[in-house]
C-alpha atoms as a PDB file:
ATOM      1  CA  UNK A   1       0.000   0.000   0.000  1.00  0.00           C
ATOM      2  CA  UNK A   2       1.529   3.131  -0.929  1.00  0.00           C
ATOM      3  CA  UNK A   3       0.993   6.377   1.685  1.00  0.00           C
ATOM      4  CA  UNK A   4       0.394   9.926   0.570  1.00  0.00           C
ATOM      5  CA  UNK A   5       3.622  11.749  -0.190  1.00  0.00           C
ATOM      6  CA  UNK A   6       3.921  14.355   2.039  1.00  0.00           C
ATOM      7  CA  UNK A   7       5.293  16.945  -1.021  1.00  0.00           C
ATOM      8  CA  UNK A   8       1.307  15.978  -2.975  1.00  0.00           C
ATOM      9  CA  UNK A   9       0.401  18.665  -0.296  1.00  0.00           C
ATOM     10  CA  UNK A  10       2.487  21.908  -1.815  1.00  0.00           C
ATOM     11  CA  UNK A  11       0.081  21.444  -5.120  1.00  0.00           C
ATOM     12  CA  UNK A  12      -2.653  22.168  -3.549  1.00  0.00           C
ATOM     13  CA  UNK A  13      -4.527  25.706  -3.892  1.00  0.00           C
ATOM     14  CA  UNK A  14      -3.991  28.417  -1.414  1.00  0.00           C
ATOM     15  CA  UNK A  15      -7.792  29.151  -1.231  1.00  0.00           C
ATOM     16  CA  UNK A  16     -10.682  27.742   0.055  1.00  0.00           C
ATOM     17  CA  UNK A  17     -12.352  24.696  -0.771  1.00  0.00           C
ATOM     18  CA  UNK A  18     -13.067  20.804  -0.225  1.00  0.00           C
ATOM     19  CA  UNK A  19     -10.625  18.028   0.472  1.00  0.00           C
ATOM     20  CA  UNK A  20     -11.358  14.284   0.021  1.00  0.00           C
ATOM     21  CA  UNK A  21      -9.305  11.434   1.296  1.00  0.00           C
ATOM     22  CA  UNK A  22      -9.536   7.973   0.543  1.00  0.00           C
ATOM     23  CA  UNK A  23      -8.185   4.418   1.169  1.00  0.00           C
ATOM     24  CA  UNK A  24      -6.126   1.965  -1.223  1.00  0.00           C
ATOM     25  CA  UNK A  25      -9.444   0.231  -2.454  1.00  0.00           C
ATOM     26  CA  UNK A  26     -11.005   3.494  -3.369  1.00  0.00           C
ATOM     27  CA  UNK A  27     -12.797   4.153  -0.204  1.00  0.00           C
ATOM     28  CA  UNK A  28     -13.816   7.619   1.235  1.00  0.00           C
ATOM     29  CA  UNK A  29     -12.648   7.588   4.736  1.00  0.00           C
ATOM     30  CA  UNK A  30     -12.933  11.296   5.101  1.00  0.00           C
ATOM     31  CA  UNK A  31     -13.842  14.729   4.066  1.00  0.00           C
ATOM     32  CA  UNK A  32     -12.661  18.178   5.404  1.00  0.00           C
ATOM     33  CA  UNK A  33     -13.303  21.996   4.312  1.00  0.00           C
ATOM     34  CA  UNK A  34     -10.261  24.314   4.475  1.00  0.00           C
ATOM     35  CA  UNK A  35      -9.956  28.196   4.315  1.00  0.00           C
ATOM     36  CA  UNK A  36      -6.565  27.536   3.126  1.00  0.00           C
ATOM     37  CA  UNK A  37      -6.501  23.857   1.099  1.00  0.00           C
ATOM     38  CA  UNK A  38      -2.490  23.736   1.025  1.00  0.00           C
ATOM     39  CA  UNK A  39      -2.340  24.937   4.428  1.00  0.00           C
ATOM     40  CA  UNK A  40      -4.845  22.456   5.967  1.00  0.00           C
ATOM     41  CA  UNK A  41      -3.479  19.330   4.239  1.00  0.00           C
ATOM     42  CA  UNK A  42       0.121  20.095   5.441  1.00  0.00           C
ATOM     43  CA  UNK A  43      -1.221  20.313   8.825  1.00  0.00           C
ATOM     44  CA  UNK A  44      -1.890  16.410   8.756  1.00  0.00           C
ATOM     45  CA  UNK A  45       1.356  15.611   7.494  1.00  0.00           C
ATOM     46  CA  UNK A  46       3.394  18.103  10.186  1.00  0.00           C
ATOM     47  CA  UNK A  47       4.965  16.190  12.696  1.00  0.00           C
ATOM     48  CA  UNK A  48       3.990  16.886  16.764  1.00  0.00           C
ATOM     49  CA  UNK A  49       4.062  14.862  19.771  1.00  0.00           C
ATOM     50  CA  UNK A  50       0.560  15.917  20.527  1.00  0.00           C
ATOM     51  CA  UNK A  51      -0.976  14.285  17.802  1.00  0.00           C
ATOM     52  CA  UNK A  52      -4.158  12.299  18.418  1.00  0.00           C
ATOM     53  CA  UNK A  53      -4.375   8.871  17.977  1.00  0.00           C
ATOM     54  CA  UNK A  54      -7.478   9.161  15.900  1.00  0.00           C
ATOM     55  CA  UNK A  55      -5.349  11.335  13.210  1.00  0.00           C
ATOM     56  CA  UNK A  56      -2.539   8.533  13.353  1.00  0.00           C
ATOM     57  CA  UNK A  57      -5.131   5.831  12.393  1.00  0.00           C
ATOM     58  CA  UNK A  58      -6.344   7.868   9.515  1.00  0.00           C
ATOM     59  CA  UNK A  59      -2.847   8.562   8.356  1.00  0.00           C
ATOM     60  CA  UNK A  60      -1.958   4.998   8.167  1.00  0.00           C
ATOM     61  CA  UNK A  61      -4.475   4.042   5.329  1.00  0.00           C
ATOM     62  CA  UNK A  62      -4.981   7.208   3.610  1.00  0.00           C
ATOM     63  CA  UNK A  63      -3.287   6.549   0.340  1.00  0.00           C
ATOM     64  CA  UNK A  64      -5.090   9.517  -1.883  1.00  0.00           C
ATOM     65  CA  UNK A  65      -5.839  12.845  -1.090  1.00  0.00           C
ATOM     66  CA  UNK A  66      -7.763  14.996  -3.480  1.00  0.00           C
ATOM     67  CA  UNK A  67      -9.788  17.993  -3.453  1.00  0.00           C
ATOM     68  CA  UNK A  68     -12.337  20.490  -4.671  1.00  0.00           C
ATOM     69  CA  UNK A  69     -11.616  24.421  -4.730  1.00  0.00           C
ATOM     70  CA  UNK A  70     -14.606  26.966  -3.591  1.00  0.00           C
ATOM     71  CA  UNK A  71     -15.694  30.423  -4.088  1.00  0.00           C
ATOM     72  CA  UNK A  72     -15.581  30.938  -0.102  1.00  0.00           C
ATOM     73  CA  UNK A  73     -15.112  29.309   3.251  1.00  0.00           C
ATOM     74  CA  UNK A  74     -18.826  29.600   3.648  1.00  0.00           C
ATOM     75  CA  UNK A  75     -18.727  27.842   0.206  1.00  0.00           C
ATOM     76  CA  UNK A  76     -16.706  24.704   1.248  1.00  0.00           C
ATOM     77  CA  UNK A  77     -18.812  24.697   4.593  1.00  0.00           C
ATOM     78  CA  UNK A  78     -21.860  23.806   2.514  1.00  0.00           C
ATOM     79  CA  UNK A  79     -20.417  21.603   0.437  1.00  0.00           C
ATOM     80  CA  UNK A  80     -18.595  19.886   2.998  1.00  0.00           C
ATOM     81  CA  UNK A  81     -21.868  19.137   4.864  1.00  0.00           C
ATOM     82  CA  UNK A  82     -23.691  17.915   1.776  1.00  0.00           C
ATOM     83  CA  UNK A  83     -21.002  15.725   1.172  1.00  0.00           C
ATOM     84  CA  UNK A  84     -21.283  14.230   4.909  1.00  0.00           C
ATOM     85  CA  UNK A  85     -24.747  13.772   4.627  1.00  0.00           C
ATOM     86  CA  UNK A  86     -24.661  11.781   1.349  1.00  0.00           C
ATOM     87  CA  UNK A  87     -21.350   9.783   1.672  1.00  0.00           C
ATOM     88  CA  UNK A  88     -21.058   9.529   5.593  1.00  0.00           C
ATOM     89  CA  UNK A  89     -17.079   8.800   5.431  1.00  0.00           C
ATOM     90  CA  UNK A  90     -15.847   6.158   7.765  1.00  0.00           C
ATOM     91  CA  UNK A  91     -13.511   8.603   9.570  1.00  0.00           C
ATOM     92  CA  UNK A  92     -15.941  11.478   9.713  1.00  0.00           C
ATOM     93  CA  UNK A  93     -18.577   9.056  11.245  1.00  0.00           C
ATOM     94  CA  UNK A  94     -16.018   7.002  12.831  1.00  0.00           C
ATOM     95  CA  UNK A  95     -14.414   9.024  15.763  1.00  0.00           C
ATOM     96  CA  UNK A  96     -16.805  11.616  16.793  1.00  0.00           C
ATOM     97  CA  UNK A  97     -17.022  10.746  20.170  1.00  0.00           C
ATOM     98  CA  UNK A  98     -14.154  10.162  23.338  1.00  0.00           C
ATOM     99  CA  UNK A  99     -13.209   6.840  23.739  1.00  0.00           C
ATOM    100  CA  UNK A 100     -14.887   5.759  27.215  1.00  0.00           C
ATOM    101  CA  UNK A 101     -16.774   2.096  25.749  1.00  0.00           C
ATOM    102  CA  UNK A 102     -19.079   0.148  28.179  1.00  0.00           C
ATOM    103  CA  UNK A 103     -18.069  -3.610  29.589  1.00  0.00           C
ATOM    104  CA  UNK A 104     -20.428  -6.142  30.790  1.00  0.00           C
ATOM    105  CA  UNK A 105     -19.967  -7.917  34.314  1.00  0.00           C
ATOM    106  CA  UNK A 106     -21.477 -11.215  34.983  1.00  0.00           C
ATOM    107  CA  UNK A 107     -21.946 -11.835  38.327  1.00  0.00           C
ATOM    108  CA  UNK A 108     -22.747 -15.298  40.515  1.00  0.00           C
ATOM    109  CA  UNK A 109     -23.776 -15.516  44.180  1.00  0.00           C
ATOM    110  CA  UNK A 110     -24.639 -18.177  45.499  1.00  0.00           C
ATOM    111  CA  UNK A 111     -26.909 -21.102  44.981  1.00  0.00           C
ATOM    112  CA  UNK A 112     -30.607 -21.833  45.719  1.00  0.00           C
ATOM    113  CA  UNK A 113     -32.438 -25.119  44.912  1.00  0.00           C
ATOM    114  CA  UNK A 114     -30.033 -25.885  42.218  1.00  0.00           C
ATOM    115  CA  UNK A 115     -29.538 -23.344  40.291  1.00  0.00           C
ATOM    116  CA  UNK A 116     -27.789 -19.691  40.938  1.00  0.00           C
ATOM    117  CA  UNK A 117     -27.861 -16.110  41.642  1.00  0.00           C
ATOM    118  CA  UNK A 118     -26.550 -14.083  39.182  1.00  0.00           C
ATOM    119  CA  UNK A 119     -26.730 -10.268  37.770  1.00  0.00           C
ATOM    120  CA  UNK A 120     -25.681  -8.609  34.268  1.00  0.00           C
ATOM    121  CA  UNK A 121     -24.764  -5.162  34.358  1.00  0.00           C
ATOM    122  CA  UNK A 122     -23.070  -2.759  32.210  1.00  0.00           C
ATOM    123  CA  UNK A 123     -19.947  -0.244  33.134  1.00  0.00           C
ATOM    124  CA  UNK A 124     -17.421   1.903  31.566  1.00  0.00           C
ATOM    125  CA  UNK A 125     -14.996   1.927  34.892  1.00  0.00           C
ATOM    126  CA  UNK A 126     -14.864  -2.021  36.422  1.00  0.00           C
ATOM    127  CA  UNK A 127     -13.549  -2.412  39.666  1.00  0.00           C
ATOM    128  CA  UNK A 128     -11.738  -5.106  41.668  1.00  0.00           C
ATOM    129  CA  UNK A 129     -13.673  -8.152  40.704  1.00  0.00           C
ATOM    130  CA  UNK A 130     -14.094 -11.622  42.202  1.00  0.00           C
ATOM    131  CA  UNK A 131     -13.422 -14.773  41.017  1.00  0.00           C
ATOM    132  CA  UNK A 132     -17.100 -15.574  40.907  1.00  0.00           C
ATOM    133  CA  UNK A 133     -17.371 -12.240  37.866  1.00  0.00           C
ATOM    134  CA  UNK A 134     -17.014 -12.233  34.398  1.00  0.00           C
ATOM    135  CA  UNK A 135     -15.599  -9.330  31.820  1.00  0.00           C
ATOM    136  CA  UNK A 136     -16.836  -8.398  28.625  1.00  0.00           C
ATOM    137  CA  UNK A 137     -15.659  -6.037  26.358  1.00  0.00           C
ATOM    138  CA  UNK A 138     -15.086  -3.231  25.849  1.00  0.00           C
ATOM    139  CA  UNK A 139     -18.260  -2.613  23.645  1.00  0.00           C
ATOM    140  CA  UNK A 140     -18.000  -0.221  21.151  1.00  0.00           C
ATOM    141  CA  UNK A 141     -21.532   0.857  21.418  1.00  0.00           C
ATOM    142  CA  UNK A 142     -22.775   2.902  24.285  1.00  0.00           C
ATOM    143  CA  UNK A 143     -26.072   1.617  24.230  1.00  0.00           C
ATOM    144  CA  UNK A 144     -26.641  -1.434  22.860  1.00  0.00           C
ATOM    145  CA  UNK A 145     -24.473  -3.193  26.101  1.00  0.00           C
ATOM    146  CA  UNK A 146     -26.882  -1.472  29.079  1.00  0.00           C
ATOM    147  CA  UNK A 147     -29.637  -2.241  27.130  1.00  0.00           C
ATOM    148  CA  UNK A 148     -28.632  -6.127  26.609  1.00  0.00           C
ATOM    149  CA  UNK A 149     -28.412  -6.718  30.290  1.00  0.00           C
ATOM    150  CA  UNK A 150     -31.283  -4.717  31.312  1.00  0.00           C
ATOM    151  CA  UNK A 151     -33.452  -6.755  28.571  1.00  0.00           C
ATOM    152  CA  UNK A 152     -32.052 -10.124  29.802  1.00  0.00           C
ATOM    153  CA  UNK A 153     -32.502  -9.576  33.460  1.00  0.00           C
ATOM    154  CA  UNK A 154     -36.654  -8.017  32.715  1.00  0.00           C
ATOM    155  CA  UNK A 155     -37.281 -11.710  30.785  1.00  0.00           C
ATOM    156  CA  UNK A 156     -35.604 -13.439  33.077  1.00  0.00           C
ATOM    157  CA  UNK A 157     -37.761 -12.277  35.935  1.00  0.00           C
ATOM    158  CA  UNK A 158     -40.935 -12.896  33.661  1.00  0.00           C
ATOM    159  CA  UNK A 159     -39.903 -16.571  32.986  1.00  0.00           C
ATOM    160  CA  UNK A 160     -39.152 -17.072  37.421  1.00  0.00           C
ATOM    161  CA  UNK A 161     -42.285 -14.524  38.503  1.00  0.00           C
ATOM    162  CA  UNK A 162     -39.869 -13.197  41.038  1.00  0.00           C
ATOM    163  CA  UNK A 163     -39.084  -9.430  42.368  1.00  0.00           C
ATOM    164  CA  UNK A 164     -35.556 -10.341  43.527  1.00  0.00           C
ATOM    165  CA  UNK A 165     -32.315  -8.087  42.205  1.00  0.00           C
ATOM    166  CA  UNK A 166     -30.730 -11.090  40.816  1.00  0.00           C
ATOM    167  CA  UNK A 167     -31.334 -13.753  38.396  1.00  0.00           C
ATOM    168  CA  UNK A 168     -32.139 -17.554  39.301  1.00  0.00           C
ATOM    169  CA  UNK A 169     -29.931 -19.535  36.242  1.00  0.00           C
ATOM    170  CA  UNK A 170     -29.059 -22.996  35.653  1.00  0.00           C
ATOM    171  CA  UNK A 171     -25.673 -23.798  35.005  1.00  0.00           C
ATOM    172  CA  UNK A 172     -26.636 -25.021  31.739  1.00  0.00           C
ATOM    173  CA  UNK A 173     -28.099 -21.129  30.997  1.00  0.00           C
ATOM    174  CA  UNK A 174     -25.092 -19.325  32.392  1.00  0.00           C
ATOM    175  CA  UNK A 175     -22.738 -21.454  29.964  1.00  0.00           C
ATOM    176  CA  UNK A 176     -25.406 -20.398  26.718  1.00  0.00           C
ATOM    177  CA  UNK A 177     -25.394 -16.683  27.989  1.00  0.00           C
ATOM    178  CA  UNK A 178     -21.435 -16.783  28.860  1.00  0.00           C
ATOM    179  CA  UNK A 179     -21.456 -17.935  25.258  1.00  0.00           C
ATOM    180  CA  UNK A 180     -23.724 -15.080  23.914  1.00  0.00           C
ATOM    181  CA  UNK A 181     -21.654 -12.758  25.099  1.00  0.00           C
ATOM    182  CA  UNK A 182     -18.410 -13.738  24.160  1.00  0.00           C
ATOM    183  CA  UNK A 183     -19.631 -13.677  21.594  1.00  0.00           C
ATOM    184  CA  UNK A 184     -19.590 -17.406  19.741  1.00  0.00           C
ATOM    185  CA  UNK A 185     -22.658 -18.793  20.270  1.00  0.00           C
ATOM    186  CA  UNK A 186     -26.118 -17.125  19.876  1.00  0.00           C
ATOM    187  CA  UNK A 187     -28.777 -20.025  21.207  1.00  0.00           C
ATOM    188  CA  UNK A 188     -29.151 -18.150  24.441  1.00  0.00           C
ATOM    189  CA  UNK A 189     -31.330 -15.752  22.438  1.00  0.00           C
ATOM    190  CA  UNK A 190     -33.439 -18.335  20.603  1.00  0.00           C
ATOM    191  CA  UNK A 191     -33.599 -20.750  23.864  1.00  0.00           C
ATOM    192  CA  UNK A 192     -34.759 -17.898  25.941  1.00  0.00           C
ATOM    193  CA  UNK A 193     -37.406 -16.901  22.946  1.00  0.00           C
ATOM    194  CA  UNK A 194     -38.750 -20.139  23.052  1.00  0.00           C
ATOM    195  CA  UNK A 195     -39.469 -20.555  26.990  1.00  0.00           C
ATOM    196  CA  UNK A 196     -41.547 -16.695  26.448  1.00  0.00           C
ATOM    197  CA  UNK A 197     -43.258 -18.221  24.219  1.00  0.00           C
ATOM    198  CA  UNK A 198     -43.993 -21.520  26.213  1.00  0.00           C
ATOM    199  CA  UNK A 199     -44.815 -19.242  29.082  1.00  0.00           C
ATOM    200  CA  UNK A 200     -47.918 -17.926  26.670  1.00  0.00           C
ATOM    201  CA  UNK A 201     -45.849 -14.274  26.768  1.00  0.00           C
ATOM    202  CA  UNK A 202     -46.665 -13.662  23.617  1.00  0.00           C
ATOM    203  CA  UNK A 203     -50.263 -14.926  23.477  1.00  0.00           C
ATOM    204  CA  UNK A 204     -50.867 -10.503  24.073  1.00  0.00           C
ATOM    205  CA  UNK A 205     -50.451  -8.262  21.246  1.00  0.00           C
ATOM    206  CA  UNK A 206     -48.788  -5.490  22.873  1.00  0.00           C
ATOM    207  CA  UNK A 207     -46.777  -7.760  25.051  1.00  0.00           C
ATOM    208  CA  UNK A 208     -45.555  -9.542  22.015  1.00  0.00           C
ATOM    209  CA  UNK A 209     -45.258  -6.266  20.410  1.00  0.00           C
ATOM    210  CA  UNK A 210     -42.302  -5.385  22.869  1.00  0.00           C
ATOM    211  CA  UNK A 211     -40.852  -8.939  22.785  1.00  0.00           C
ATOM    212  CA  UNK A 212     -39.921  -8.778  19.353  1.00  0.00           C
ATOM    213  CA  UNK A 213     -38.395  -5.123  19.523  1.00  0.00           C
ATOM    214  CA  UNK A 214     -36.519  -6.886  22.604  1.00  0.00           C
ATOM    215  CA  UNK A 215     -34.917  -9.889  20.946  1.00  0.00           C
ATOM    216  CA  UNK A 216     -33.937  -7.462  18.097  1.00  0.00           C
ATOM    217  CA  UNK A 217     -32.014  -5.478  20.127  1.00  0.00           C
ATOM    218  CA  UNK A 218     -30.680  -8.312  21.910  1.00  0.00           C
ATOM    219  CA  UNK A 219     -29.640  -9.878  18.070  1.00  0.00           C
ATOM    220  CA  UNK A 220     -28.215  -6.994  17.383  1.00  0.00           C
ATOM    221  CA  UNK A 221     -25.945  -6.692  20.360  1.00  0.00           C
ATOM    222  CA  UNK A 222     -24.454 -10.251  19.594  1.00  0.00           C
ATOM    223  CA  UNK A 223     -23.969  -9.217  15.901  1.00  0.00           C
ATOM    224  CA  UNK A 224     -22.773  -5.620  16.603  1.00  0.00           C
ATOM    225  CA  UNK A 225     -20.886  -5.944  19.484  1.00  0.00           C
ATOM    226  CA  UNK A 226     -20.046  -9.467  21.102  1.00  0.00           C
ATOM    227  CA  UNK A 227     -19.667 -11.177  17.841  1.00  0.00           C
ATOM    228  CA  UNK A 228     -17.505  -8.515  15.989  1.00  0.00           C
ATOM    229  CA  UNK A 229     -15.014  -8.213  19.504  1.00  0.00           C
ATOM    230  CA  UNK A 230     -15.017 -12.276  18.811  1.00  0.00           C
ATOM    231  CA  UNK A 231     -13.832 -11.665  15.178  1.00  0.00           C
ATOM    232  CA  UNK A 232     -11.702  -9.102  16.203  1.00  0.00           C
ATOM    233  CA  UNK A 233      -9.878 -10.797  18.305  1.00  0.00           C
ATOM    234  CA  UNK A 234      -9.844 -14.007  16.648  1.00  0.00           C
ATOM    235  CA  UNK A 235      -8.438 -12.375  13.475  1.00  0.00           C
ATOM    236  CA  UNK A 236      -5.952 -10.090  14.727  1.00  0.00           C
ATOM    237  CA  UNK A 237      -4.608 -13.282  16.873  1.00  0.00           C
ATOM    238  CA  UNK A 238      -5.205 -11.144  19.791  1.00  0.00           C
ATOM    239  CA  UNK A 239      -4.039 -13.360  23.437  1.00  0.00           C
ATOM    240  CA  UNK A 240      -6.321 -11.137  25.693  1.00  0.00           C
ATOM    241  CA  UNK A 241     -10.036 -12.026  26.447  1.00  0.00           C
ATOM    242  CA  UNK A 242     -10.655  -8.560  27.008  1.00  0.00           C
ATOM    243  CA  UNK A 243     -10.481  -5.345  24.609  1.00  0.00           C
ATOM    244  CA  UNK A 244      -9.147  -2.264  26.445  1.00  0.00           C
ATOM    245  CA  UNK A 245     -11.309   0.786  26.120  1.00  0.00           C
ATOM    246  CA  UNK A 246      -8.984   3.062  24.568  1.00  0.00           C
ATOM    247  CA  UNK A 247      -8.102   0.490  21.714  1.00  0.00           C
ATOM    248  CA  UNK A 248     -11.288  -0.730  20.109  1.00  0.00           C
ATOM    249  CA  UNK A 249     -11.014   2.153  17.831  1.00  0.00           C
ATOM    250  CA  UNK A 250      -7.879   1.405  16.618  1.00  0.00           C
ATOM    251  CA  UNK A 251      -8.590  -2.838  16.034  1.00  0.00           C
ATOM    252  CA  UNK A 252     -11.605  -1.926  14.046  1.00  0.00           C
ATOM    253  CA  UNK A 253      -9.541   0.179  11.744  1.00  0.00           C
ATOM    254  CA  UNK A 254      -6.939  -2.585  11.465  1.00  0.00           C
ATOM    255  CA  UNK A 255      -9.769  -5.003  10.945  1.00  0.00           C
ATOM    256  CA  UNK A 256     -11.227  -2.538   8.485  1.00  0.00           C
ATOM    257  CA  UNK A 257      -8.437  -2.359   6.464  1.00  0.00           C
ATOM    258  CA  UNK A 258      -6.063  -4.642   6.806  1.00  0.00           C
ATOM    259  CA  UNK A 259      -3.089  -4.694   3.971  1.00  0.00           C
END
């Protein structure tokens, strides 16, 4: 793969205008307005200890830079927003927020009548844990993770008709849900739809109107969050079980475009 030269940057205009920079394959990763083009694109390519990780990532796959001289700066503002709205360039999109990702803890206590106490709950700062907890993570949605374990624990409690803070699981159930979230197996989902629906849960319309949005977020969670960490660590031969917070920005980009 062959970078951007940093001397492509002195042909660029003085004036305002539009730049566009894209990957290897032909990609748009990201699009930027300038009141000066030539002196906005040598900005990326100065050298400073203070630069951000997020502008290193881009850096390291950008292989083309072009771009698209305007009237005025108020000019390449509007252009550079229609262009966001129609494109929506990976980079642009991709880091627009701090990198502070939720984990999920999975929690055992102890055992009553054969099976045992357990809790699901999502954080962005874990503590000490025990021996008896489980890490997952980091997530790179801020959502989808708080709303996965307060979804599992609300059916869970349907299913055992109980008011209790924790959840009553087999051990059989905490190895499919371990599973789910990890990330490798999904039947936790479909076992767990099928005892609702044994239960007669979805025997009421507007009941099994909110079931079904349920179990679409919850497929969505394993698809966009415990089964892409799974691939990501599986194909970037990764020895950790965990994904620190501050780096799941930077595997998805190697995943993303990997030479």
């Amino acid at each position: 793969m062959q970078r951007v030269d940093r001397s492509l940057v002195k042909t660029a205009p003085k004036g305002p205008g539009v730049y566009f920079m894209y990957s290897d394959n032909g990609l748009l990763l990201y699009v930027g307005k300038a009141k000066s083009l030539r002196k906005r694109l040598a900005s990326y390519w100065r050298r400073s200890s203070e630069e951000s990780r997020k502008l290193e990532r881009m850096k390291r796959v950008v292989t083309r830079v072009e771009w698209q001289e305007t009237e005025s700066e108020k000019a390449a503002l509007l252009l550079e927003n229609s262009l966001l709205r129609e494109h929506r360039p990976f980079f642009n999109v991709f880091n627009t927020r701090p990198e502070n990702y939720p984990y999920l803890i999975f929690s055992r206590g102890s055992a009553v009548e054969g099976r045992i106490l357990c809790r699901l709950y999502s954080t962005r700062k874990p503590k000490a844990l025990t021996e008896k907890d489980a890490l997952y993570g980091a997530f790179r949605s801020r959502r989808l993770p708080g709303l996965t374990a307060r979804t599992i624990f609300r059916l869970m409690k349907i299913l055992q008709s109980s008011r209790q803070r924790w959840m009553l699981l087999s051990k059989i159930e905490i190895s499919a849900l371990k599973a789910f979230l990890a990330g490798t197996r999904s039947h936790f989902v479909s076992e767990l739809y099928g005892k609702l629906w044994e239960h007669g849960c979805f025997e009421d319309p507007l009941m099994a109107k909110q079931l079904d949005s349920d179990f679409t977020m919850l497929r969505l969670f394993f698809e966009n969050c415990a089964r892409k960490n799974f691939k990501i660590k599986r194909d970037l031969g990764l020895d950790s079980a965990l994904i620190e917070q501050d780096k799941v920005d930077d595997l998805i980009v190697e995943m993303n475009f990997k030479e």
